[in-house]
Protein backbone atom coordinates (compact mmCIF):
# COMPACT_ATOMS: atom_id res chain seq x y z
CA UNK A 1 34.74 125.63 100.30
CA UNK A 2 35.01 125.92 96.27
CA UNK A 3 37.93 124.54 94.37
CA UNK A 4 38.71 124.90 91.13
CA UNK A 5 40.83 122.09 89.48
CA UNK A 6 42.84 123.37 86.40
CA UNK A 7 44.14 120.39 84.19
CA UNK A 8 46.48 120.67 81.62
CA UNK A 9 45.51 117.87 78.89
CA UNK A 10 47.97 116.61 76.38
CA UNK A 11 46.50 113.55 75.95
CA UNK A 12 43.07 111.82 76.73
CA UNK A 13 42.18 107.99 77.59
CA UNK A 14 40.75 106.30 79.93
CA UNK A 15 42.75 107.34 82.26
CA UNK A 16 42.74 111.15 82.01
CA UNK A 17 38.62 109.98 81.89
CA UNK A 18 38.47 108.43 85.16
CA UNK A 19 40.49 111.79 86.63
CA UNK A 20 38.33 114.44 85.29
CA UNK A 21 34.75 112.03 85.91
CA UNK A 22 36.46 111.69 89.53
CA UNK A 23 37.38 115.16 90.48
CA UNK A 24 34.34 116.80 88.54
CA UNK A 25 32.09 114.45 91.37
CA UNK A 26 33.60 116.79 93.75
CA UNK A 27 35.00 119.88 92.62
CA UNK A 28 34.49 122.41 89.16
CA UNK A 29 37.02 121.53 86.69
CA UNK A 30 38.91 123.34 84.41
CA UNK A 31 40.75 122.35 81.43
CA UNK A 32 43.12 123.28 79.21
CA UNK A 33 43.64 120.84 75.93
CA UNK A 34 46.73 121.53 74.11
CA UNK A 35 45.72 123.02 70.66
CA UNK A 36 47.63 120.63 68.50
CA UNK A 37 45.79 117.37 69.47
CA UNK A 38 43.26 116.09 68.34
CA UNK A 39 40.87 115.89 71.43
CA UNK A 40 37.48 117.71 71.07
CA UNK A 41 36.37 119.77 73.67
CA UNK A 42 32.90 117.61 73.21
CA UNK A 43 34.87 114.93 74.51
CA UNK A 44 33.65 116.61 78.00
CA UNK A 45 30.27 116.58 79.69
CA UNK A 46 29.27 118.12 83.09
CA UNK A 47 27.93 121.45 84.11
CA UNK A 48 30.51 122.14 86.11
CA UNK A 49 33.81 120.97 83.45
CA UNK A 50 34.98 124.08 81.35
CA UNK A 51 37.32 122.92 78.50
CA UNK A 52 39.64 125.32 76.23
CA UNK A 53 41.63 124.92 73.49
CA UNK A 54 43.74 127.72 73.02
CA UNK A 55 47.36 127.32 72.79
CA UNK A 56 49.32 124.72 71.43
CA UNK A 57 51.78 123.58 74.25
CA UNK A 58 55.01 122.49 73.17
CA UNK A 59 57.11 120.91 75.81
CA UNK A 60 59.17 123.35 77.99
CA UNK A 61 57.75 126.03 75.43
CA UNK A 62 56.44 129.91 76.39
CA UNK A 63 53.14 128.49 75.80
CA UNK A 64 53.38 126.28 78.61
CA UNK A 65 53.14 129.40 80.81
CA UNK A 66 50.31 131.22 78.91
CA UNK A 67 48.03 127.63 79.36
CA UNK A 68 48.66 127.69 82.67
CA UNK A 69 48.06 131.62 83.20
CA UNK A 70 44.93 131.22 81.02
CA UNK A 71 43.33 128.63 82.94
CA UNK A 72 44.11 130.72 86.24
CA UNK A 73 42.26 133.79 84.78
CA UNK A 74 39.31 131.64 83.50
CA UNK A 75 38.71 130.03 86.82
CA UNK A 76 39.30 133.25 88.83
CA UNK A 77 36.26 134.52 87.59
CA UNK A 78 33.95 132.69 89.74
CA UNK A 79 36.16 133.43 92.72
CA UNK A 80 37.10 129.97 94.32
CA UNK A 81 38.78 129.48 97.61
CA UNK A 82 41.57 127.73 96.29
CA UNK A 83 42.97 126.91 92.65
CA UNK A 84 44.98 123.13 92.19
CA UNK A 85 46.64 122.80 88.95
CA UNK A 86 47.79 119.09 87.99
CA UNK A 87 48.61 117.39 85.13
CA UNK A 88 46.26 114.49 83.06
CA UNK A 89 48.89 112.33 84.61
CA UNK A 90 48.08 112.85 88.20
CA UNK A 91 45.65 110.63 90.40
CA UNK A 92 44.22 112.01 93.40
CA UNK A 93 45.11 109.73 96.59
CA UNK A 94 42.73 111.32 98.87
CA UNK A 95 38.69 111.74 98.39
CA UNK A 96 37.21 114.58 97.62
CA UNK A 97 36.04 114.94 101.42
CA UNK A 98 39.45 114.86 102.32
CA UNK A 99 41.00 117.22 99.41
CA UNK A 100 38.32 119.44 100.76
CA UNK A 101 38.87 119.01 104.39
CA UNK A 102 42.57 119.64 104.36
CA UNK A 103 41.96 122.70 102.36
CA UNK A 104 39.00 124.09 104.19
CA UNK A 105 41.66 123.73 107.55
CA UNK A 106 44.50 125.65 105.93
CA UNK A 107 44.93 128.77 103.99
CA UNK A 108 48.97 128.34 102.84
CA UNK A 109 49.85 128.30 99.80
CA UNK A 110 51.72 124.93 98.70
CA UNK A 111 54.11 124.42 95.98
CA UNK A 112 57.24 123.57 95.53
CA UNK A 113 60.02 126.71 95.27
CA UNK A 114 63.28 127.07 95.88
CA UNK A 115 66.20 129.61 94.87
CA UNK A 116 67.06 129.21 91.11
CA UNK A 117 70.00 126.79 91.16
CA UNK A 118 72.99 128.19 89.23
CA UNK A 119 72.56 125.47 86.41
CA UNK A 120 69.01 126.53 85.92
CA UNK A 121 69.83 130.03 84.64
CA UNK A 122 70.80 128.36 80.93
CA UNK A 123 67.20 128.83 80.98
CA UNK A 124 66.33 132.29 80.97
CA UNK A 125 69.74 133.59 79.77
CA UNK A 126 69.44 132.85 76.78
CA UNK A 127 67.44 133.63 73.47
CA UNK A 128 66.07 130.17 72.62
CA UNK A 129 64.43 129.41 69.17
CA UNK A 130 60.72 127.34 69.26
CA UNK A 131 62.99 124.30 67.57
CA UNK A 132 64.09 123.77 71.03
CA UNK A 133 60.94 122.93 72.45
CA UNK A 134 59.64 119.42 71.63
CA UNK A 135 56.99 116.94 72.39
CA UNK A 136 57.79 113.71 74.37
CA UNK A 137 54.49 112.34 74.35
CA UNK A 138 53.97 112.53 70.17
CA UNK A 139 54.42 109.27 68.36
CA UNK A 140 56.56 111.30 66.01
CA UNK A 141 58.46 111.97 69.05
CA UNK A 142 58.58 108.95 70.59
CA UNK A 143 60.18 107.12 67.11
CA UNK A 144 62.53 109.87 66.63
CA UNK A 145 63.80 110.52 70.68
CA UNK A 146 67.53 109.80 69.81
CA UNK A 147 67.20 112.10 66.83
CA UNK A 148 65.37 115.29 68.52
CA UNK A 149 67.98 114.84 71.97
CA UNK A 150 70.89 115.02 69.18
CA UNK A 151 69.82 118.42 67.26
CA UNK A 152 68.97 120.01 70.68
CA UNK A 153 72.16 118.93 72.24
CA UNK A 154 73.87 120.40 69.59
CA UNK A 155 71.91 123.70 68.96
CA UNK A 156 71.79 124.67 72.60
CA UNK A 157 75.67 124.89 73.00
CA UNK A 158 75.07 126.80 69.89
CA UNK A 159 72.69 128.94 70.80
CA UNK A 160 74.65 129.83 74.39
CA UNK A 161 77.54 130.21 72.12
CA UNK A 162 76.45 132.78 69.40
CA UNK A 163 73.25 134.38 70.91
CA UNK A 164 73.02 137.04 72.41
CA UNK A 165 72.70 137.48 76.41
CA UNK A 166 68.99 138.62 77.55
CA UNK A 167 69.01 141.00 80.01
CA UNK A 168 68.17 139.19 83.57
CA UNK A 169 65.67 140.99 85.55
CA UNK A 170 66.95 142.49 88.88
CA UNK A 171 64.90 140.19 90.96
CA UNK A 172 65.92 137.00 93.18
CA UNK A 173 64.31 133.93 90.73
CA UNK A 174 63.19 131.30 92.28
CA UNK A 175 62.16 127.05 90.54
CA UNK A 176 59.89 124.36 91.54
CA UNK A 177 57.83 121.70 89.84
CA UNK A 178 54.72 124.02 87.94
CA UNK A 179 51.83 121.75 89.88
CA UNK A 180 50.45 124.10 92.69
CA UNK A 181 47.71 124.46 94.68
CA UNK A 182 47.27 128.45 95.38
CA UNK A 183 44.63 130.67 97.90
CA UNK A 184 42.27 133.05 96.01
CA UNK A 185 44.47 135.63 97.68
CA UNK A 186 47.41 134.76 96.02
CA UNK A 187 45.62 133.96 92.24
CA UNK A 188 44.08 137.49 92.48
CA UNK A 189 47.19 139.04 92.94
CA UNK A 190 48.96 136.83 90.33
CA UNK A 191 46.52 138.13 87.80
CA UNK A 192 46.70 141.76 88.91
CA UNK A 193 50.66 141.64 88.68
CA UNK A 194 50.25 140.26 85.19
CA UNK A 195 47.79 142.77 83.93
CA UNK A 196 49.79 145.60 85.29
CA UNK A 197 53.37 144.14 84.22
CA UNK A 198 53.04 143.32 80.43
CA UNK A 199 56.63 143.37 80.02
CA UNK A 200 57.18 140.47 82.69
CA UNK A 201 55.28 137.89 80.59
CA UNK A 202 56.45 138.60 77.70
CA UNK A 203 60.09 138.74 78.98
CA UNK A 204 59.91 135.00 79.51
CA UNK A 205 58.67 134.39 75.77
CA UNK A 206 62.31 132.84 74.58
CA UNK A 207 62.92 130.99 77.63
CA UNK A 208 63.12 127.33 78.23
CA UNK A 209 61.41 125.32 80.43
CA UNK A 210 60.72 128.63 82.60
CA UNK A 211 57.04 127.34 83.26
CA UNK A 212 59.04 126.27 86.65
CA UNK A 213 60.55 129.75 87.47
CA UNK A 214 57.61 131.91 86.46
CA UNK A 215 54.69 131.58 88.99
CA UNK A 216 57.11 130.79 91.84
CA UNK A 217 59.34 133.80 90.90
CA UNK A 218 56.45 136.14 91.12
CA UNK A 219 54.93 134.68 94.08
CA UNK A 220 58.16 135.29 96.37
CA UNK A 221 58.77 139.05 94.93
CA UNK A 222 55.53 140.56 94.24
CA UNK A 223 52.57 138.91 96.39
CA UNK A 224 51.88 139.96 99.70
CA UNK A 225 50.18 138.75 102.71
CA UNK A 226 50.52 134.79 102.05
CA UNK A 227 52.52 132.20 103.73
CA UNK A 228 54.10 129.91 101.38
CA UNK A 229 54.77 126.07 102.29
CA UNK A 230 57.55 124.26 99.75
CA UNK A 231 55.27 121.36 99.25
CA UNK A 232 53.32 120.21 96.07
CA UNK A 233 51.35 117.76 97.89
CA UNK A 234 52.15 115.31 94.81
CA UNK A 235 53.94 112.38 95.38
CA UNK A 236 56.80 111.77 93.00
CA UNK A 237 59.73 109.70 91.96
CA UNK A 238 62.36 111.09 89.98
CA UNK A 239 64.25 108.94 87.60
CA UNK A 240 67.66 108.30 88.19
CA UNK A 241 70.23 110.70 86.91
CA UNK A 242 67.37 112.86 85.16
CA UNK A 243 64.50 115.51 86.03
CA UNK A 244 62.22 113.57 84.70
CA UNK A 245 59.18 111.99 87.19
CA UNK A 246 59.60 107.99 86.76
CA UNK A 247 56.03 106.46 85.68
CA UNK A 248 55.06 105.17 88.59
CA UNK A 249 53.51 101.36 89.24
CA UNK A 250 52.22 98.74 91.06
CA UNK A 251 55.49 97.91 93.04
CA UNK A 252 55.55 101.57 94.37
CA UNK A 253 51.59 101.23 95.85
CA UNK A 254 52.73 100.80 99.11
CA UNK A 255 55.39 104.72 98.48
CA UNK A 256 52.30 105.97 97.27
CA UNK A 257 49.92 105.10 99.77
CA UNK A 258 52.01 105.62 102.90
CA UNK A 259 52.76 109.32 101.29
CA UNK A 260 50.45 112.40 102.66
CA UNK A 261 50.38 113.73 99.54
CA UNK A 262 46.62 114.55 97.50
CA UNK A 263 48.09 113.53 94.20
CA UNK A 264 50.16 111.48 93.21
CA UNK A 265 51.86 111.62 89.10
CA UNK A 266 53.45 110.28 86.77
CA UNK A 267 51.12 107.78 85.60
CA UNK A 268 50.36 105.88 82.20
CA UNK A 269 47.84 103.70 81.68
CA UNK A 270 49.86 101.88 79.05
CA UNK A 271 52.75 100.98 81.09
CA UNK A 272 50.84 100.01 84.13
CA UNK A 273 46.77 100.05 84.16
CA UNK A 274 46.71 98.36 87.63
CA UNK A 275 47.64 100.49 89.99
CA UNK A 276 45.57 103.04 88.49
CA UNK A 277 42.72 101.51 89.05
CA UNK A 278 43.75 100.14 92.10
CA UNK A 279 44.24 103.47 93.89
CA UNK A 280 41.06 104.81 92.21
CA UNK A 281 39.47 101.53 93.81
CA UNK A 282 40.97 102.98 97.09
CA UNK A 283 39.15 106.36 97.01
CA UNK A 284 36.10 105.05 95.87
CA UNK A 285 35.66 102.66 98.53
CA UNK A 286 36.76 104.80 101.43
């Protein structure tokens, strides 16, 4: 059974460290490092890691789907059985064994999807400008929150107000959470679509946040022969009142552990180191 594990980096510490020296034990690794850090790609070592640099990935940005698409077409040229894409905030809570075994047993693809909820279509209605698109995890960001949630919550009724419509696609759209773990079946055809369909890529380009309509969209219209389960496998909590995942800790161990789930996210070693390493502990010792 080969896997491929496709990570998109937007940040690297110890704890993205101890995810890709964990997974790379088991599996090839693939990663994508968002252009506009400052993270080498010497920062790697391992045969079997591949590490790009290619686009810089602003949050809920068009290049959020080209990373993504990217590291799908690098990987699918060794062929692998199955492709899992996760975040450098995810922790695996099974082995590698047991990623493997539940895998090897079952050819589905799992994600989350789920018709595009009304509310969701702000997204890809309208014409939005790059300004829209910001990073949470930037210091710059993280002093100035209040000041980049004011300017977009005033240019986006703007923007719905004064720009143009986009043309929507006569297709059924479908959402989920952009962490999926797809067949080679299903990556081979994504890639083929792509290659043959210019104009559907680049009809997302002024979208928002459509990294969680794209892959699931084409999935349920345009690949054949695959049965899809709406499951991530991740286990996560979503903060109250938002869509945001909370950062998970120590008090939810026991959520996380009693979960089926192969990853669980959002993590930050900053906010809580110890149930990082706790969990990691877990696998190791199993």
């Amino acid at each position: 059974m080969k896997i491929a594990i496709l990570i998109l980096l937007h940040e690297y510490s110890e704890q993205q460290k101890k995810l890709v020296d964990y997974l790379s034990t088991y599996f090839d690794v693939y990663i994508h490092i968002d252009k506009k850090t400052a993270i080498s790609v010497d920062s790697f070592f391992g045969n079997n890691i591949f590490v790009f640099k290619k686009y810089k990935v602003y949050w809920g940005s068009y290049n959020q789907i080209l990373a993504t698409l990217f590291l799908f077409k690098e990987a699918n040229k060794k062929q692998y059985d199955r492709y899992v894409l996760i975040s450098g905030a995810d922790i695996p809570l099974k082995t590698g064994k047991e990623i493997n075994n539940f895998f090897m047993s079952d050819s589905k693809e799992y994600f989350a999807s789920f018709d595009l909820p009304t509310y969701w279509y702000d997204r890809i209605d309208f014409y939005y400008p790059n300004i829209l698109s910001f990073d949470r995890a930037t210091p710059l960001e993280k002093l100035n929150k209040k000041i980049f949630d004011k300017i977009n919550n005033y240019i986006i009724p703007f923007v719905k107000k004064n720009k143009p419509h986009r043309s929507r696609m006569n297709i059924r759209f479908y959402a989920g959470a952009n962490w999926m773990n797809l067949t080679n079946n299903c990556v081979n055809q994504i890639i083929v679509f792509i290659k043959n369909n210019k104009n559907f890529l680049k009809w997302f380009k002024f979208t928002r946040c459509a990294d969680e309509i794209f892959f699931q969209t084409i999935i349920h219209n345009y690949i054949n022969n695959v049965e899809i389960v709406n499951d991530c496998l991740r286990y996560i909590e979503w903060e109250g009142g938002s869509d945001h995942p909370k950062i998970l800790k120590l008090e939810d161990y026991d959520k996380i552990k009693n979960s089926r789930c192969l990853f669980a996210r959002k993590f930050d070693y900053t906010v809580d180191n110890f149930v990082i390493d706790k969990l990691y502990n877990d696998i190791r010792n199993n």
